[in-house]
Protein backbone atom coordinates (compact mmCIF):
# COMPACT_ATOMS: atom_id res chain seq x y z
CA UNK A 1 116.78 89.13 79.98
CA UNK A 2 114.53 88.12 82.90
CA UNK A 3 112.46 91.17 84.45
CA UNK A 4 109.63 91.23 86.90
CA UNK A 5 107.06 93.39 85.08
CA UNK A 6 105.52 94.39 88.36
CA UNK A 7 108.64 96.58 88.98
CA UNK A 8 107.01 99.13 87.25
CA UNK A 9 103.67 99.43 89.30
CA UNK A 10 105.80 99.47 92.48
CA UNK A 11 107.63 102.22 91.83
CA UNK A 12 104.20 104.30 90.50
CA UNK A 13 102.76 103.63 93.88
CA UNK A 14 105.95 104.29 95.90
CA UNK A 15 106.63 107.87 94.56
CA UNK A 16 102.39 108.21 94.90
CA UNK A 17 103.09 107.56 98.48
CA UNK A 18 106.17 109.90 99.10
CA UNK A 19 103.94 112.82 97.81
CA UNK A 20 101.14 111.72 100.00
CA UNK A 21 103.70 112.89 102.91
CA UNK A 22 103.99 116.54 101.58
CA UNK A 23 100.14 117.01 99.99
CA UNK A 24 99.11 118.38 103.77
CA UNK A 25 95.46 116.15 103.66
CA UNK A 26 97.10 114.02 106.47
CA UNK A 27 99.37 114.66 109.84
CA UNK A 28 102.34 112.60 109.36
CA UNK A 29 103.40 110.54 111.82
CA UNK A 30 107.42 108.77 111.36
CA UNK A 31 107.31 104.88 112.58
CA UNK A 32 110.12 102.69 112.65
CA UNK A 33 110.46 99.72 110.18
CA UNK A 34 108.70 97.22 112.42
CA UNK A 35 106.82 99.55 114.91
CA UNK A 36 103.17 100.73 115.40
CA UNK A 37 102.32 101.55 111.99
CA UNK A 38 98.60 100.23 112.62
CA UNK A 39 98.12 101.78 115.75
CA UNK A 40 99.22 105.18 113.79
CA UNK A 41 96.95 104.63 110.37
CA UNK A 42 93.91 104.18 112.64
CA UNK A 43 94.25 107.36 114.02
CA UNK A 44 94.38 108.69 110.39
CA UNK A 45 98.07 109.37 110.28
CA UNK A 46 100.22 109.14 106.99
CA UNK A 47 103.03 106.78 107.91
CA UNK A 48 106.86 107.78 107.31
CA UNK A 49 109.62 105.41 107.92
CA UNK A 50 112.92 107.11 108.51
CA UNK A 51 114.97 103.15 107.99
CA UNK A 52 113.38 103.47 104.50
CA UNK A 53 115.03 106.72 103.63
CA UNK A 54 118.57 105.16 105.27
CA UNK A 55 117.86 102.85 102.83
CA UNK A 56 117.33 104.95 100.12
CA UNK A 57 120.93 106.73 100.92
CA UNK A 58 122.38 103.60 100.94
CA UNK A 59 120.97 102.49 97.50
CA UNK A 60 122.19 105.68 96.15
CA UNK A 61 125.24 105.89 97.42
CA UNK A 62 124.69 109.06 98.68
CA UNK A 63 125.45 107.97 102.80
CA UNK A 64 129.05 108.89 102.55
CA UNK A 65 128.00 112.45 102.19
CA UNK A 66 126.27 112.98 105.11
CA UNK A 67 127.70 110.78 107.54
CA UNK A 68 130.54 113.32 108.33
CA UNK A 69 127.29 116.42 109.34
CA UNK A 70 126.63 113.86 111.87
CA UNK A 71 129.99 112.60 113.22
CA UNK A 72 130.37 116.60 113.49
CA UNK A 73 127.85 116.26 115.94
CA UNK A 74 129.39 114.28 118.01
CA UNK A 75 127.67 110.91 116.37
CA UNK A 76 130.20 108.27 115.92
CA UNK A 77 131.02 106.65 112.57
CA UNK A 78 130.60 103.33 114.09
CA UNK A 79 126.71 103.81 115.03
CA UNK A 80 123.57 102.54 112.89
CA UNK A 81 124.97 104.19 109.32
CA UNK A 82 121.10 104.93 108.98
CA UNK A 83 121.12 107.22 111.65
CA UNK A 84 123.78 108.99 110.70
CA UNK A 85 123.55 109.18 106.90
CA UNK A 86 119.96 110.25 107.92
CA UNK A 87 120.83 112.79 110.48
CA UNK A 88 123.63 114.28 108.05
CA UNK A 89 121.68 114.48 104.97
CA UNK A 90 118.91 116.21 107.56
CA UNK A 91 121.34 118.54 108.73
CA UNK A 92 122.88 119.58 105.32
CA UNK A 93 119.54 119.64 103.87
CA UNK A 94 119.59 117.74 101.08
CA UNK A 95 118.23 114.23 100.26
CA UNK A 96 117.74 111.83 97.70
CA UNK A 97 113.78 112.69 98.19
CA UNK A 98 114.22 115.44 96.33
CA UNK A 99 115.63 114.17 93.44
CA UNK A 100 113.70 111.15 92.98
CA UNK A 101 109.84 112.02 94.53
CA UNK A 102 110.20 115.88 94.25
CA UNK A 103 109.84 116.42 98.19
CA UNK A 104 111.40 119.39 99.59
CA UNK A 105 113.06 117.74 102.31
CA UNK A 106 112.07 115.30 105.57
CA UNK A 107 108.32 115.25 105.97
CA UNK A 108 107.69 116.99 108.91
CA UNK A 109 106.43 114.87 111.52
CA UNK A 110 103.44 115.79 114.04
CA UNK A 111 104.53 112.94 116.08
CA UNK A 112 107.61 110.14 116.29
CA UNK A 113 106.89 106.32 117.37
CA UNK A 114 109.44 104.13 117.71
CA UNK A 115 110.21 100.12 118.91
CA UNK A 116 113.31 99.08 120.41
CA UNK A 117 112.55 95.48 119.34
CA UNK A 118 114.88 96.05 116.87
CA UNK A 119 117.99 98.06 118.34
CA UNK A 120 118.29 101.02 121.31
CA UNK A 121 119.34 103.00 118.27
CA UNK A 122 116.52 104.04 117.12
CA UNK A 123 115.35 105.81 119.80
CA UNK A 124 118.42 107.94 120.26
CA UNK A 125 117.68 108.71 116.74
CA UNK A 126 114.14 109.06 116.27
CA UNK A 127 114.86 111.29 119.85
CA UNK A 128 116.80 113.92 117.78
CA UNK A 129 114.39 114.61 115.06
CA UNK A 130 111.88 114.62 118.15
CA UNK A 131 114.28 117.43 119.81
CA UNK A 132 114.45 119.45 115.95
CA UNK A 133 110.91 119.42 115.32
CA UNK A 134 109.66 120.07 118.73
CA UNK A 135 106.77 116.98 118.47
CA UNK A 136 105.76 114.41 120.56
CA UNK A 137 107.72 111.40 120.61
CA UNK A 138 106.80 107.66 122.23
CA UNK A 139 108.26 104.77 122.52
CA UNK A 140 107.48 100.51 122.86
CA UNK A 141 110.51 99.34 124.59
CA UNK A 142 109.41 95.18 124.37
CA UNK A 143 111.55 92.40 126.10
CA UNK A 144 114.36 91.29 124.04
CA UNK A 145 116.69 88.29 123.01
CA UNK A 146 113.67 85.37 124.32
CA UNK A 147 113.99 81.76 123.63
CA UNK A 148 109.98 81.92 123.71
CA UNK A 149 107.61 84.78 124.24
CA UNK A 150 105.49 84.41 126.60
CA UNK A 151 102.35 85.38 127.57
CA UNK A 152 103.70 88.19 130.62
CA UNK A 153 105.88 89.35 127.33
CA UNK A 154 102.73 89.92 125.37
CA UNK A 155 100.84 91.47 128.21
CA UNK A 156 103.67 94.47 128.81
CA UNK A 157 103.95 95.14 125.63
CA UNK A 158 99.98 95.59 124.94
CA UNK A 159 100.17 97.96 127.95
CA UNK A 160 103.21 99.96 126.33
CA UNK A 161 100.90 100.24 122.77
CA UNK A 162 97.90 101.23 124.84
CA UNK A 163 100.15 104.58 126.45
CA UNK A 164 100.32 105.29 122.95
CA UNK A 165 96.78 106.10 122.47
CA UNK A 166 96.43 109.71 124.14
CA UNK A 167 98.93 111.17 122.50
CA UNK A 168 97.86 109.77 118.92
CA UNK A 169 94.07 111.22 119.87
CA UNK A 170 95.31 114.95 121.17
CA UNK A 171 98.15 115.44 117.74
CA UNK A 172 95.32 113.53 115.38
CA UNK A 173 92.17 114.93 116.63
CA UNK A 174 90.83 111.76 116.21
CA UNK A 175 89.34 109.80 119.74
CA UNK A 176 90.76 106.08 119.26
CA UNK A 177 88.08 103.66 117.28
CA UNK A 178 88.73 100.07 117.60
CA UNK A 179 86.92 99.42 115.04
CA UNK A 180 89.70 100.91 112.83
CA UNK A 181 92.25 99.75 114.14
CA UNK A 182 90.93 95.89 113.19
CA UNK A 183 90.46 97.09 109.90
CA UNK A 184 93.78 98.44 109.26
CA UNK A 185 95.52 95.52 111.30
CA UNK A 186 93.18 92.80 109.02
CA UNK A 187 94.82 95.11 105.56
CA UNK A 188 98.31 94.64 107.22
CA UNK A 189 97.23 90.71 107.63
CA UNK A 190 96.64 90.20 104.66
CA UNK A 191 99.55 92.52 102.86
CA UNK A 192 101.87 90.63 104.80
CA UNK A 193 100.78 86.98 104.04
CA UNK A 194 100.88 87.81 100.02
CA UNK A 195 104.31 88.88 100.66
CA UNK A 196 105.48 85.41 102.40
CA UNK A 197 103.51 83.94 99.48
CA UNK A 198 105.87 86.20 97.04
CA UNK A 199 109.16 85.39 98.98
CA UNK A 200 108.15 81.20 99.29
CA UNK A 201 108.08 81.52 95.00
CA UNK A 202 111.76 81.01 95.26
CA UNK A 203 111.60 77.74 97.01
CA UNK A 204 110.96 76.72 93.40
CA UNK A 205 113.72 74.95 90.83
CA UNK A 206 114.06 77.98 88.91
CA UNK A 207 113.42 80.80 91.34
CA UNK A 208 111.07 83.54 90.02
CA UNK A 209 112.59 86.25 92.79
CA UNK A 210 115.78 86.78 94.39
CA UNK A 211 116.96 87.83 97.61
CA UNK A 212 118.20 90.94 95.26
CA UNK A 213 114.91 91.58 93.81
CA UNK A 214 113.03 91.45 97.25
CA UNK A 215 114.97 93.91 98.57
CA UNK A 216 113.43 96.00 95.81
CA UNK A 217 109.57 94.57 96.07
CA UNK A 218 109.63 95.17 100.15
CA UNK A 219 109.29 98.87 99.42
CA UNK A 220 105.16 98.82 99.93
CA UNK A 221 105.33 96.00 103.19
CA UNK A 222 107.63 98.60 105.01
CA UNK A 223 105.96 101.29 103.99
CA UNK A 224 102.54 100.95 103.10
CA UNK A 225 101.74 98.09 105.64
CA UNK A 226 97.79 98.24 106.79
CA UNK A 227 96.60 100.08 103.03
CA UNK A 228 94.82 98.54 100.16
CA UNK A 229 97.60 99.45 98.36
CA UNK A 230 99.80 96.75 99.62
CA UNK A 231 97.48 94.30 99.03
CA UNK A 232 97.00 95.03 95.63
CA UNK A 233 100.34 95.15 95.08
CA UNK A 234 101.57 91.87 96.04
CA UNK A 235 98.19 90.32 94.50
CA UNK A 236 99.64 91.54 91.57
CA UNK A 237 103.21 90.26 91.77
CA UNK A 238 102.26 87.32 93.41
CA UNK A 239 100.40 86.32 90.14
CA UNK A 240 102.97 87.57 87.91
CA UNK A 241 105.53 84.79 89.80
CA UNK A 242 103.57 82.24 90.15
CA UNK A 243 102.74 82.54 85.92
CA UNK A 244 106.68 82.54 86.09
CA UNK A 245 107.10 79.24 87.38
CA UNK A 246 104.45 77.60 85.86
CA UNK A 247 106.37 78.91 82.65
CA UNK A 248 109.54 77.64 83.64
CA UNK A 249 111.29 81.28 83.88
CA UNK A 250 112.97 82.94 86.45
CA UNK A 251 116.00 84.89 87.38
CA UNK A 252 118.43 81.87 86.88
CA UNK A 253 118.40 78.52 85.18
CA UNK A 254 118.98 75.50 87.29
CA UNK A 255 121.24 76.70 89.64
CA UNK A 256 124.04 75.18 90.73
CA UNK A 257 123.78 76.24 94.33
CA UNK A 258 120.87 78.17 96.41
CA UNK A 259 122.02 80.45 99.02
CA UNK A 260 120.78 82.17 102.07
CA UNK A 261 121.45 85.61 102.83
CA UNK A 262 121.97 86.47 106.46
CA UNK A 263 121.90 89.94 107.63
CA UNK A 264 121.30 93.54 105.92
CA UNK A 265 121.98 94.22 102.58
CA UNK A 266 124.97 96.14 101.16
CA UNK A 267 122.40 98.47 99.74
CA UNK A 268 125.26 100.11 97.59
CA UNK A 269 126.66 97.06 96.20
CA UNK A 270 122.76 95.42 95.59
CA UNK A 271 123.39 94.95 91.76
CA UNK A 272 127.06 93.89 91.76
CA UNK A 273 126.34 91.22 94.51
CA UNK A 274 123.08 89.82 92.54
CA UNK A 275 125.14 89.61 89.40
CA UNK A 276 128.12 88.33 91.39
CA UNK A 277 126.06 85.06 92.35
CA UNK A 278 124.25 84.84 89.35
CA UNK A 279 127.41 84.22 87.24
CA UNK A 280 128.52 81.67 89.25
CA UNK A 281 125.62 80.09 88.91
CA UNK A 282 124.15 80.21 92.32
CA UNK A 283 120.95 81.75 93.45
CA UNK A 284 120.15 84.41 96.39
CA UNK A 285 116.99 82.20 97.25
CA UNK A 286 116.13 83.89 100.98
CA UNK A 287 117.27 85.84 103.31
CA UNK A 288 116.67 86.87 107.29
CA UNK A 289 116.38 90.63 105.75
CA UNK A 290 113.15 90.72 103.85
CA UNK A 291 111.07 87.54 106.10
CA UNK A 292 111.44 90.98 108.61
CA UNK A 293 108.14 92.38 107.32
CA UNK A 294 106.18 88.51 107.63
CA UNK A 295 103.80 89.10 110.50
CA UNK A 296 101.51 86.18 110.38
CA UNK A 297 100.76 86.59 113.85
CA UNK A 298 98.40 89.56 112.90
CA UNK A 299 94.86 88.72 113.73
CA UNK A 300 92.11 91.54 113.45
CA UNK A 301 89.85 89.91 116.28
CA UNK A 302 92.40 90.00 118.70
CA UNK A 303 94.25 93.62 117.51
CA UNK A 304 96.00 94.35 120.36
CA UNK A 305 97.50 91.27 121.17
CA UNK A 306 98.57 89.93 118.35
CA UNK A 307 100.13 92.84 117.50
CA UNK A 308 102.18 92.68 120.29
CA UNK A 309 103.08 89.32 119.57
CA UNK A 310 103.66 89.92 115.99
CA UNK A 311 106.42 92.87 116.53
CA UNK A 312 107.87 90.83 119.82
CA UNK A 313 109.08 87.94 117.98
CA UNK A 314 110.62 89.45 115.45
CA UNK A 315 113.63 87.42 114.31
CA UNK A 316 116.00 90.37 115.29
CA UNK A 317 114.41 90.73 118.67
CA UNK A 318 114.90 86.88 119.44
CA UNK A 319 117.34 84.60 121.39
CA UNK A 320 120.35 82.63 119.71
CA UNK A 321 118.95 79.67 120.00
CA UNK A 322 115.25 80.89 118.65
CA UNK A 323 117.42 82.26 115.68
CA UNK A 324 119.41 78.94 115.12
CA UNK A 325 115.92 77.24 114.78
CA UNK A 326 114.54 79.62 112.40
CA UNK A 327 117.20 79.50 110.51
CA UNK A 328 117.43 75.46 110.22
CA UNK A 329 113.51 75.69 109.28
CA UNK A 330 114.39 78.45 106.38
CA UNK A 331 117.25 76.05 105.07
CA UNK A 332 114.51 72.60 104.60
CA UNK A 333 112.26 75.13 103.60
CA UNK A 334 114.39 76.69 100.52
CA UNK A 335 116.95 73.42 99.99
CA UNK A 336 119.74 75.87 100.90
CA UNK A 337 123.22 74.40 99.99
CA UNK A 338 124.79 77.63 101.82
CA UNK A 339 124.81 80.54 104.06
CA UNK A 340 125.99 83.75 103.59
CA UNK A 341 126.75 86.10 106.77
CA UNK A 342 126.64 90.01 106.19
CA UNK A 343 128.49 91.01 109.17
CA UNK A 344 127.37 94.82 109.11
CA UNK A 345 129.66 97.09 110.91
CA UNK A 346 127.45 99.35 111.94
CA UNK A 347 124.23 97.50 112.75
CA UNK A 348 125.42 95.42 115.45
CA UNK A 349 122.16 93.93 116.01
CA UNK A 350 121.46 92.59 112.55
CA UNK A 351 125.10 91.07 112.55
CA UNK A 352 124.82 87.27 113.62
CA UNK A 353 128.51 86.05 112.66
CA UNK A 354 130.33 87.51 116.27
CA UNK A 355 129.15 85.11 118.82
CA UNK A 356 129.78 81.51 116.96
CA UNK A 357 126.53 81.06 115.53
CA UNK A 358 128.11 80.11 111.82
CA UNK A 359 130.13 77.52 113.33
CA UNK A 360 127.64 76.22 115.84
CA UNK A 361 124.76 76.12 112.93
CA UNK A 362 127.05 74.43 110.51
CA UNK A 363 127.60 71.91 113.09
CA UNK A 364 124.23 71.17 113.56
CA UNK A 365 122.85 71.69 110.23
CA UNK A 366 125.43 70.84 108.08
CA UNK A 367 125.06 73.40 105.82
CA UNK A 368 128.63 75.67 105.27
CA UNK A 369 128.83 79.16 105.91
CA UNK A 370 130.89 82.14 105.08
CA UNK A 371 130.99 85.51 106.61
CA UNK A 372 131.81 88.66 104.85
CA UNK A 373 132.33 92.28 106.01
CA UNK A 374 130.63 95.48 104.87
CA UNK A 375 127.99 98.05 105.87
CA UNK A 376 124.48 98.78 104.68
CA UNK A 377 125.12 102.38 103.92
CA UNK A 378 128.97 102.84 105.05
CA UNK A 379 130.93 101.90 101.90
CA UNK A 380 133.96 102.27 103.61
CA UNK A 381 133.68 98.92 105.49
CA UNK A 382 133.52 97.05 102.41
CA UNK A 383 136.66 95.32 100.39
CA UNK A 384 134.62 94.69 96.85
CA UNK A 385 137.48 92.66 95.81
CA UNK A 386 138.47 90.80 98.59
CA UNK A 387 134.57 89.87 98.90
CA UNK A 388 134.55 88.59 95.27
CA UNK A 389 137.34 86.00 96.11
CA UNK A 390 135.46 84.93 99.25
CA UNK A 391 131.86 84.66 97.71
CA UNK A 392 133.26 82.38 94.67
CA UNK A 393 135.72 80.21 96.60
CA UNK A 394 132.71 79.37 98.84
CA UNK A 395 130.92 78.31 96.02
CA UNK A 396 133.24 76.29 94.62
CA UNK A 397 133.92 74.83 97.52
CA UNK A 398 129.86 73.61 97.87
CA UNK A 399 129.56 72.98 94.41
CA UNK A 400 133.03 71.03 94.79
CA UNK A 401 131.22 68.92 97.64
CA UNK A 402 127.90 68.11 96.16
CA UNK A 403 130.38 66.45 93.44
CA UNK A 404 132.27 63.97 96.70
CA UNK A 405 129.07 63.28 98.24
């Protein structure tokens, strides 16, 4: 059986990281997914990422028992299922952290940052945890849904980072060295361009990583973005791939069909899905989902701009028409024979099947699409067995056509 040896380093360093948050050497600050992490490690700040712990719920299957705290709190079930499996399991005080890292609960933050470049929910969220800890919170709030970003873009948001820096240096202690923050933004530069080396492996005939299997080996990007750590990390399985391929091995054999995943992940359903493709011979090549943490915009002699730039134009945070590009790009790029569409019911902003776009890219790319339904964490959203019939139909329906043609 096929297995990335690197697993195992990965998840040494990612419970060495959780207990960083409760060892008391370093404030904690909590960051969204694709927010200011830099900005916060230069001012000496451990880095927490609440989306990682929705995640985590997910993964576990462990949302569906705190979603209810929060809907008791007047949250509805049809909001970001991250913010309120997070806010329940908060509330009832109890948390797959425990189980797995040995933390006693939510690291305490000293301070909250958020960036709306993904959704407005995240500040509503971040905002209560704010409100029960009694810390400072702040907030990048960058120009959304762009065809291009533009230079006026770029300047705003500096501006919005730079209103960040008083209230890093009066909870840190720390006066604001630029110095640093190059340093940590060159670690993040480089961190992130191993990982787009990891995810291009699967451009290859027999893929050495899946779609599946990155949503596994993004743990350190999201989390441990601008530390050695990362970059060692990815070094490391970036070597172990690349072996792969040059030895001919990988997750599947000549695949029949290569698919591309669009949307979140049905983090409770991860290793029934990857098996569910893999058996019909198809492979789970790329996805929208884990190209979220490439930032090759980063440059280390221009920090505060390319920054900016780097968390503006964000796939997420772009225009139809900017996605439909990207997307056409990703499909030469990985000989995709197919698209996938998760249309999450509770993160209406990572859903991309509502407006036509599946239809209207088919058209101009030629490449068939099929949408499914589900959640990330909310199980309840999701027909397993209705999906199974979808997911192989579709495939032999493209595997039918490559026959014709």
């Amino acid at each position: 059986m096929y297995k990335i040896q690197s697993t195992e380093k990965m998840k040494r360093i990612m419970g060495e990281y959780f207990l960083s948050l409760e060892s008391g050497e370093k404030k904690v600050a909590w960051c969204t997914s694709v927010g200011p992490a830099e900005l916060l490690r230069s001012f000496g700040f451990e880095v927490y990422f609440p989306e990682n712990h929705g995640a985590l719920l997910g993964a576990t299957r462990t949302a569906m028992d705190y979603i209810p705290e929060a809907i008791k709190c007047g949250y509805s079930g049809h909001v970001c299922s991250y913010t309120t499996s997070d806010i329940g399991s908060y509330l009832k005080g109890d948390t797959p952290l425990k189980t797995h890292y040995g933390l006693q609960g939510h690291p305490k933050p000293d301070i909250i940052a958020y960036n709306t470049n993904q959704c407005r929910e995240v500040e509503d969220w971040f905002t209560f945890f704010a409100n029960e800890f009694k810390c400072p919170i702040v907030g990048i709030h960058p120009p959304r849904h762009l065809d291009e970003i533009t230079q006026d873009e770029i300047d705003l948001v500096v501006k919005q980072f730079k209103k960040i820096i008083p209230v890093c240096e009066e909870v840190s202690g720390n006066k604001f060295n630029e110095d640093k923050f190059k340093e940590v933004v060159k670690r993040s530069k480089d961190a992130t361009l191993l990982w787009q080396k990891v995810l291009r492996t699967s451009s290859a005939d027999t893929p050495p990583i899946s779609f599946f299997d990155g949503t596994i080996h993004m743990g350190p990007i999201v989390v441990l973005r601008g530390t050695e750590t990362a970059i060692d990390y990815y070094s490391t399985l970036l070597n172990e791939l690349e072996e792969n391929i040059a030895n001919g091995q990988g997750f599947i054999k000549n695949p029949r069909t290569r698919i591309f995943w669009e949307g979140m992940p049905i983090w409770g359903k991860i290793r029934m899905m990857s098996d569910l493709f893999t058996s019909n011979g198809a492979a789970v090549v790329a996805s929208t989902y884990c190209s979220s943490w490439i930032f090759d915009k980063f440059d280390e002699n221009d920090p505060w701009e390319s920054t900016a730039r780097a968390y503006t134009e964000i796939f997420i945070n772009r225009s139809e028409k900017a996605k439909m590009k990207m997307l056409s790009d990703w499909f030469k790029e990985y000989n995709i024979d197919g698209i996938v569409y998760h249309d999450t019911k509770t993160c209406f902003n990572n859903s991309n099947a509502k407006f036509g776009m599946p239809q209207r890219l088919k058209e101009s790319s030629g490449i068939p699409a099929l949408v499914i339904e589900g959640d990330l964490c909310d199980l309840r959203f999701f027909s397993e067995g209705q999906s199974i019939t979808k997911i192989e139909t579709f495939l032999e329906q493209i595997e039918e056509s490559k026959v014709y043609n």
